[in-house]
N, C-alpha and C. Protein backbone atom coordinates (compact mmCIF):
# COMPACT_ATOMS: atom_id res chain seq x y z
N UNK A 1 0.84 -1.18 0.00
CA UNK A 1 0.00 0.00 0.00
C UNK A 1 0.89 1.25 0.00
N UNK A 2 -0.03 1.89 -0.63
CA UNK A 2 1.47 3.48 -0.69
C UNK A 2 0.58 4.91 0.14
N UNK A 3 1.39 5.35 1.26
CA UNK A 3 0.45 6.54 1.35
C UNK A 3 1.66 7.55 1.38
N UNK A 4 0.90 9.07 1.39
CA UNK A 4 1.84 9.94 1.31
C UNK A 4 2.64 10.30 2.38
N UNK A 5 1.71 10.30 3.77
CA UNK A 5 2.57 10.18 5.07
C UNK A 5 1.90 9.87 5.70
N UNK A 6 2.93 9.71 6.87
CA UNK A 6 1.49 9.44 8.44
C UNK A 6 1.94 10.09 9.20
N UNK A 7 1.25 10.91 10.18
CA UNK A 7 1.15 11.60 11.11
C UNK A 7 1.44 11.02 12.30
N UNK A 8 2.09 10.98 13.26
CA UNK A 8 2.06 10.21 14.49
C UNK A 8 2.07 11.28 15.40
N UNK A 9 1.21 11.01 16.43
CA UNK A 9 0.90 11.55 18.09
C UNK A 9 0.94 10.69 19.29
N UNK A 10 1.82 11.19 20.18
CA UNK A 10 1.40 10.48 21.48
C UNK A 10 0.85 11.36 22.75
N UNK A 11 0.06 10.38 23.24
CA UNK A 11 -0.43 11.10 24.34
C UNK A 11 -0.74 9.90 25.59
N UNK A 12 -1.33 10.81 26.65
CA UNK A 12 -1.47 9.82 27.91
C UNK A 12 -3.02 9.22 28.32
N UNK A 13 -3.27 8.13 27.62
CA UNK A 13 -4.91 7.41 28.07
C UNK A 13 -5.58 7.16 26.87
N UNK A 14 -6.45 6.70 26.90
CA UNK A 14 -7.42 5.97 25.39
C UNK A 14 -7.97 7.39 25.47
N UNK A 15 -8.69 8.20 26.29
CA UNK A 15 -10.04 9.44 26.02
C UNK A 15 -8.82 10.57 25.34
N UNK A 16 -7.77 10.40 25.89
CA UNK A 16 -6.91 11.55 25.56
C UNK A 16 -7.03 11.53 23.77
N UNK A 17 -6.72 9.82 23.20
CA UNK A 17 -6.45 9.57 21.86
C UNK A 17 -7.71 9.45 21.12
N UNK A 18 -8.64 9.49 21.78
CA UNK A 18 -9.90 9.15 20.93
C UNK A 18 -10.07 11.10 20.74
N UNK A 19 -10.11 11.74 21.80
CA UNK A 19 -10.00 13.46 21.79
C UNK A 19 -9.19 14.08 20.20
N UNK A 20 -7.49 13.26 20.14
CA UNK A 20 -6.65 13.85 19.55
C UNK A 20 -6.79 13.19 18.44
N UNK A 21 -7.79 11.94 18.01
CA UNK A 21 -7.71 12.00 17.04
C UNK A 21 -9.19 12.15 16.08
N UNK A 22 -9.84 12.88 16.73
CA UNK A 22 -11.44 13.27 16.37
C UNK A 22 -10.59 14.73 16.19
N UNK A 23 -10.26 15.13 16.79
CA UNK A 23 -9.31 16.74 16.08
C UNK A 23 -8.80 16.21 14.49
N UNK A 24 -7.74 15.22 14.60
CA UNK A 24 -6.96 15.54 13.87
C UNK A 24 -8.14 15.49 12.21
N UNK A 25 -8.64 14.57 12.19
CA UNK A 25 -9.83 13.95 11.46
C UNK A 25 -10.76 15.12 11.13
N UNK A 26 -11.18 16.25 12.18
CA UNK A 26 -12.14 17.29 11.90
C UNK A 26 -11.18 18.38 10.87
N UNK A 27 -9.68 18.27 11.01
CA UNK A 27 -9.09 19.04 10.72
C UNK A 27 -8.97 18.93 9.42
N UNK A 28 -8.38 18.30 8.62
CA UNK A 28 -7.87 17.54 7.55
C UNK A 28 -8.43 16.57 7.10
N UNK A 29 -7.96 16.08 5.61
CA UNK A 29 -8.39 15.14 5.20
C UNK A 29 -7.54 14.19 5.62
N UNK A 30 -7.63 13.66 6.71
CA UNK A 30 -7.18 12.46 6.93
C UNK A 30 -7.47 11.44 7.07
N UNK A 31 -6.77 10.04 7.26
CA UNK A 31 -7.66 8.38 7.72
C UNK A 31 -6.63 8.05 9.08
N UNK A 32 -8.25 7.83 9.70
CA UNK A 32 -7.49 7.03 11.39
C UNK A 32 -6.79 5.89 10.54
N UNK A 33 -5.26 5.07 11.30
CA UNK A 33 -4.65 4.36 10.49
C UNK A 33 -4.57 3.03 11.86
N UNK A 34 -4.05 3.71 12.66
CA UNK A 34 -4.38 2.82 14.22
C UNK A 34 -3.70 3.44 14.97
N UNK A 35 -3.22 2.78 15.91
CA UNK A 35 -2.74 3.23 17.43
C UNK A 35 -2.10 1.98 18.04
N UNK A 36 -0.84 2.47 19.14
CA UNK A 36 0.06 1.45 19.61
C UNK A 36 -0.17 1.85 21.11
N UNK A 37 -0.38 1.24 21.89
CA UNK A 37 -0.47 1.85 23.45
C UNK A 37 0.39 1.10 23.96
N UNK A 38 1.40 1.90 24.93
CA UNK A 38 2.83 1.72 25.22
C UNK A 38 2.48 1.40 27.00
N UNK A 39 3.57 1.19 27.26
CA UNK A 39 3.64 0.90 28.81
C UNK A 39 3.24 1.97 29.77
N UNK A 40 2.73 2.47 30.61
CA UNK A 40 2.19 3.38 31.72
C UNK A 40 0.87 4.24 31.02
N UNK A 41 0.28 3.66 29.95
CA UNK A 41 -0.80 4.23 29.25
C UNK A 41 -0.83 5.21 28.20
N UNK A 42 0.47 5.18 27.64
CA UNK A 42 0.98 5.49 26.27
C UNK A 42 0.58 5.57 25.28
N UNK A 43 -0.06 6.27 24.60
CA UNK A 43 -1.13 5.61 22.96
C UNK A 43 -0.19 6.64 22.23
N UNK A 44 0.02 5.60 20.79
CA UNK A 44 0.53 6.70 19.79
C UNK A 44 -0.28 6.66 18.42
N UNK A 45 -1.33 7.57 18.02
CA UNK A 45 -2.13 7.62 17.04
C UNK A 45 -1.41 7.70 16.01
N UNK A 46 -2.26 7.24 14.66
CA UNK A 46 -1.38 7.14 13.35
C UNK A 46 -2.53 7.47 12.45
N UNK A 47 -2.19 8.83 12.05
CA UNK A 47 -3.00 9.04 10.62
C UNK A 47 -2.78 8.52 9.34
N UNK A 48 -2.80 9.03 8.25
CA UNK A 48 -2.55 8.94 7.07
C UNK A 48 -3.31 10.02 5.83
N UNK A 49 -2.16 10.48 5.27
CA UNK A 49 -2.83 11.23 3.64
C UNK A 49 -2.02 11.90 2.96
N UNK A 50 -2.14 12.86 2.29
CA UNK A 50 -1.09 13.66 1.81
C UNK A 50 -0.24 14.83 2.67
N UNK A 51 0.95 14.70 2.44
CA UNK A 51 1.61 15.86 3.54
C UNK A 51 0.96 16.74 4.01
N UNK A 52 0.46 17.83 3.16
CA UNK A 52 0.04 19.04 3.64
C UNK A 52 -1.16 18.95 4.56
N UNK A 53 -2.14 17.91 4.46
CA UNK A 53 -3.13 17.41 5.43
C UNK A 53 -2.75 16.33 6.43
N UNK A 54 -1.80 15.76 6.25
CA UNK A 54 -0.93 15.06 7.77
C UNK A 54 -0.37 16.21 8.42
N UNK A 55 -0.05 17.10 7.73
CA UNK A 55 1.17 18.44 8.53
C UNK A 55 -0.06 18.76 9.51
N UNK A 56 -0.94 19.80 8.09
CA UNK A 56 -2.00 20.05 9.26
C UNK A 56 -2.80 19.53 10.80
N UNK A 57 -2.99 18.43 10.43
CA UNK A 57 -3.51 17.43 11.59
C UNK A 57 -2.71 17.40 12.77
N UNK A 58 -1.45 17.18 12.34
CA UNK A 58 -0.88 16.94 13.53
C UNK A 58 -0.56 18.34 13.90
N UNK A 59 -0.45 19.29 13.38
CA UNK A 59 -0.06 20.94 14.00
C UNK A 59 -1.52 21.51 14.60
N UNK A 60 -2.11 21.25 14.09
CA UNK A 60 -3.19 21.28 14.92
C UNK A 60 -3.66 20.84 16.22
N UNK A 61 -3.36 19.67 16.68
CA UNK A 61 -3.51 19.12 17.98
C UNK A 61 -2.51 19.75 19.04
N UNK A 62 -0.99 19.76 18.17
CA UNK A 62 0.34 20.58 19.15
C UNK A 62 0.45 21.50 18.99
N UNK A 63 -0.55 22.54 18.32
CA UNK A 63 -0.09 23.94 18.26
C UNK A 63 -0.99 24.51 19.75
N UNK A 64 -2.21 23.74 19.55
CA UNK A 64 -3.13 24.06 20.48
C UNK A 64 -3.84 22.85 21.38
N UNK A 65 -2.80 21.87 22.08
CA UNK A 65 -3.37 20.82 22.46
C UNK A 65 -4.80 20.72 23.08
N UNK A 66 -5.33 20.07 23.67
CA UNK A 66 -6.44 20.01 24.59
C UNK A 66 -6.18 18.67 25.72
N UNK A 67 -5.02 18.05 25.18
CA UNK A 67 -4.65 17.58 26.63
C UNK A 67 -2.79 17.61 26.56
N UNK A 68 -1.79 16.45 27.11
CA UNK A 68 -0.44 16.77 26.84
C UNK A 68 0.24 16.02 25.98
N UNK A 69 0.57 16.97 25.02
CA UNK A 69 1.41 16.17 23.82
C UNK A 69 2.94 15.40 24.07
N UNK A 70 3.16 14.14 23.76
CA UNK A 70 4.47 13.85 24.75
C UNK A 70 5.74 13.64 23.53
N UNK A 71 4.60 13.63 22.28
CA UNK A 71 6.03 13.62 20.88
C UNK A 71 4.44 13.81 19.65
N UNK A 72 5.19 14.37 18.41
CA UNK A 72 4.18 14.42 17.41
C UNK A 72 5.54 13.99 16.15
N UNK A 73 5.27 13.48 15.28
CA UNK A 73 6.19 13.49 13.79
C UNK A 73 5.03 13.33 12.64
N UNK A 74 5.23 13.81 11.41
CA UNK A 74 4.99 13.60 10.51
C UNK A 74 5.76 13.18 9.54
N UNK A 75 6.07 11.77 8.88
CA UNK A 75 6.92 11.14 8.14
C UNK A 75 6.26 11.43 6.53
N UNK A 76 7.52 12.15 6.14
CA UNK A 76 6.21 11.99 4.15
C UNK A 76 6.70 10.92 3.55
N UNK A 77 6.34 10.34 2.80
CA UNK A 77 6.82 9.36 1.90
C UNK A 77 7.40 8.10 2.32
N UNK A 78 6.55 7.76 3.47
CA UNK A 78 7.64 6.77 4.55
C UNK A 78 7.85 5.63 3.50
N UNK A 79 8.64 5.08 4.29
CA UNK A 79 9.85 4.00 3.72
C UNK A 79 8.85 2.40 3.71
N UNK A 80 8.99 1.70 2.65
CA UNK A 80 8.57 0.11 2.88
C UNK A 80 8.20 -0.58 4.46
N UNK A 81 9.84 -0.21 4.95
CA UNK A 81 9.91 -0.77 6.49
C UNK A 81 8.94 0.29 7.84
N UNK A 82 8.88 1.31 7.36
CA UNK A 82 7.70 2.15 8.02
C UNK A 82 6.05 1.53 8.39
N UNK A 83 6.02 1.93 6.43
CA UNK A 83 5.07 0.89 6.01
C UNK A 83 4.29 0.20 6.81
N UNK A 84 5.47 -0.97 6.68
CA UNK A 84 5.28 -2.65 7.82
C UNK A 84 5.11 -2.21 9.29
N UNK A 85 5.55 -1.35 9.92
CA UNK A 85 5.27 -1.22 10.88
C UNK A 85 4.20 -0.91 11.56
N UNK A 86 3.65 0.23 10.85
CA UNK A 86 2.01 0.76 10.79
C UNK A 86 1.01 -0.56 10.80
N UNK A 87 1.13 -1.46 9.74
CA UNK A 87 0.96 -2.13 9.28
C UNK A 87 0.98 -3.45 10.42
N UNK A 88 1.66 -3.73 11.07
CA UNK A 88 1.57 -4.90 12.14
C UNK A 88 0.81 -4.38 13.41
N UNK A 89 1.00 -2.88 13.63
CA UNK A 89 0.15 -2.59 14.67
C UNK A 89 -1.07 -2.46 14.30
N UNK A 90 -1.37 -2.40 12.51
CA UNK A 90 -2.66 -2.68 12.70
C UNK A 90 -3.44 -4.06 12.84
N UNK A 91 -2.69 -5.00 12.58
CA UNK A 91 -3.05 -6.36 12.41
C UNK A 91 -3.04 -6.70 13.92
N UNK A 92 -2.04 -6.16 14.60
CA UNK A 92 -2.19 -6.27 16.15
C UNK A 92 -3.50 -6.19 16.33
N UNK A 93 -3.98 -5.13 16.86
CA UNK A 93 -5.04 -4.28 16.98
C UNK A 93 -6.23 -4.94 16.32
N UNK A 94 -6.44 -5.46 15.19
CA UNK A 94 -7.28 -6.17 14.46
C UNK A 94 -7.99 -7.47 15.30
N UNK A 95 -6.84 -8.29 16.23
CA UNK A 95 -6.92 -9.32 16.68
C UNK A 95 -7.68 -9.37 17.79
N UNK A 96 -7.49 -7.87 18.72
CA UNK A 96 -8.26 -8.11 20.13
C UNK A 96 -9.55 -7.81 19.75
């Protein structure tokens, strides 16, 4: 599958990520892609679309959070091995 980038956010709790990513989504044309929730309640959301609407999305949530942003990146053109990664956390995620 080829996308143009993905947006990544982390934040602290499921309400925090369901919050940051109903923003990012109202903002832009973007697609929820999934989410990885890390140890002490860690979630890192993953958009997807074309740069200028991944940029947006995610500058939007960290320019003006509504809860605490703990890292944001936007990758353009990610790599095969990116890709796969997105990609297993969604199949993760698929399973429960």
């Amino acid at each position: 599958m080829r996308y143009g980038a993905f947006g990544l956010v982390e934040v602290l709790g499921e309400s925090n990520a369901v919050i940051v990513t109903d923003q990012m989504l109202k903002t832009a044309e973007v697609q929820y892609e999934t989410k990885d929730t890390k140890c002490g309640g860690h979630v890192l959301v993953f958009v997807s679309g074309d740069v200028a609407a991944v940029s947006a999305a995610v500058a939007r949530v960290t320019e003006n959070p509504m809860c605490k942003i703990f890292g944001s990146a936007v990758i353009s053109n990610p790599t095969e091995e990116t890709v796969n990664v997105v990609e297993m956390f969604k199949a993760r995620n698929a399973k429960k």
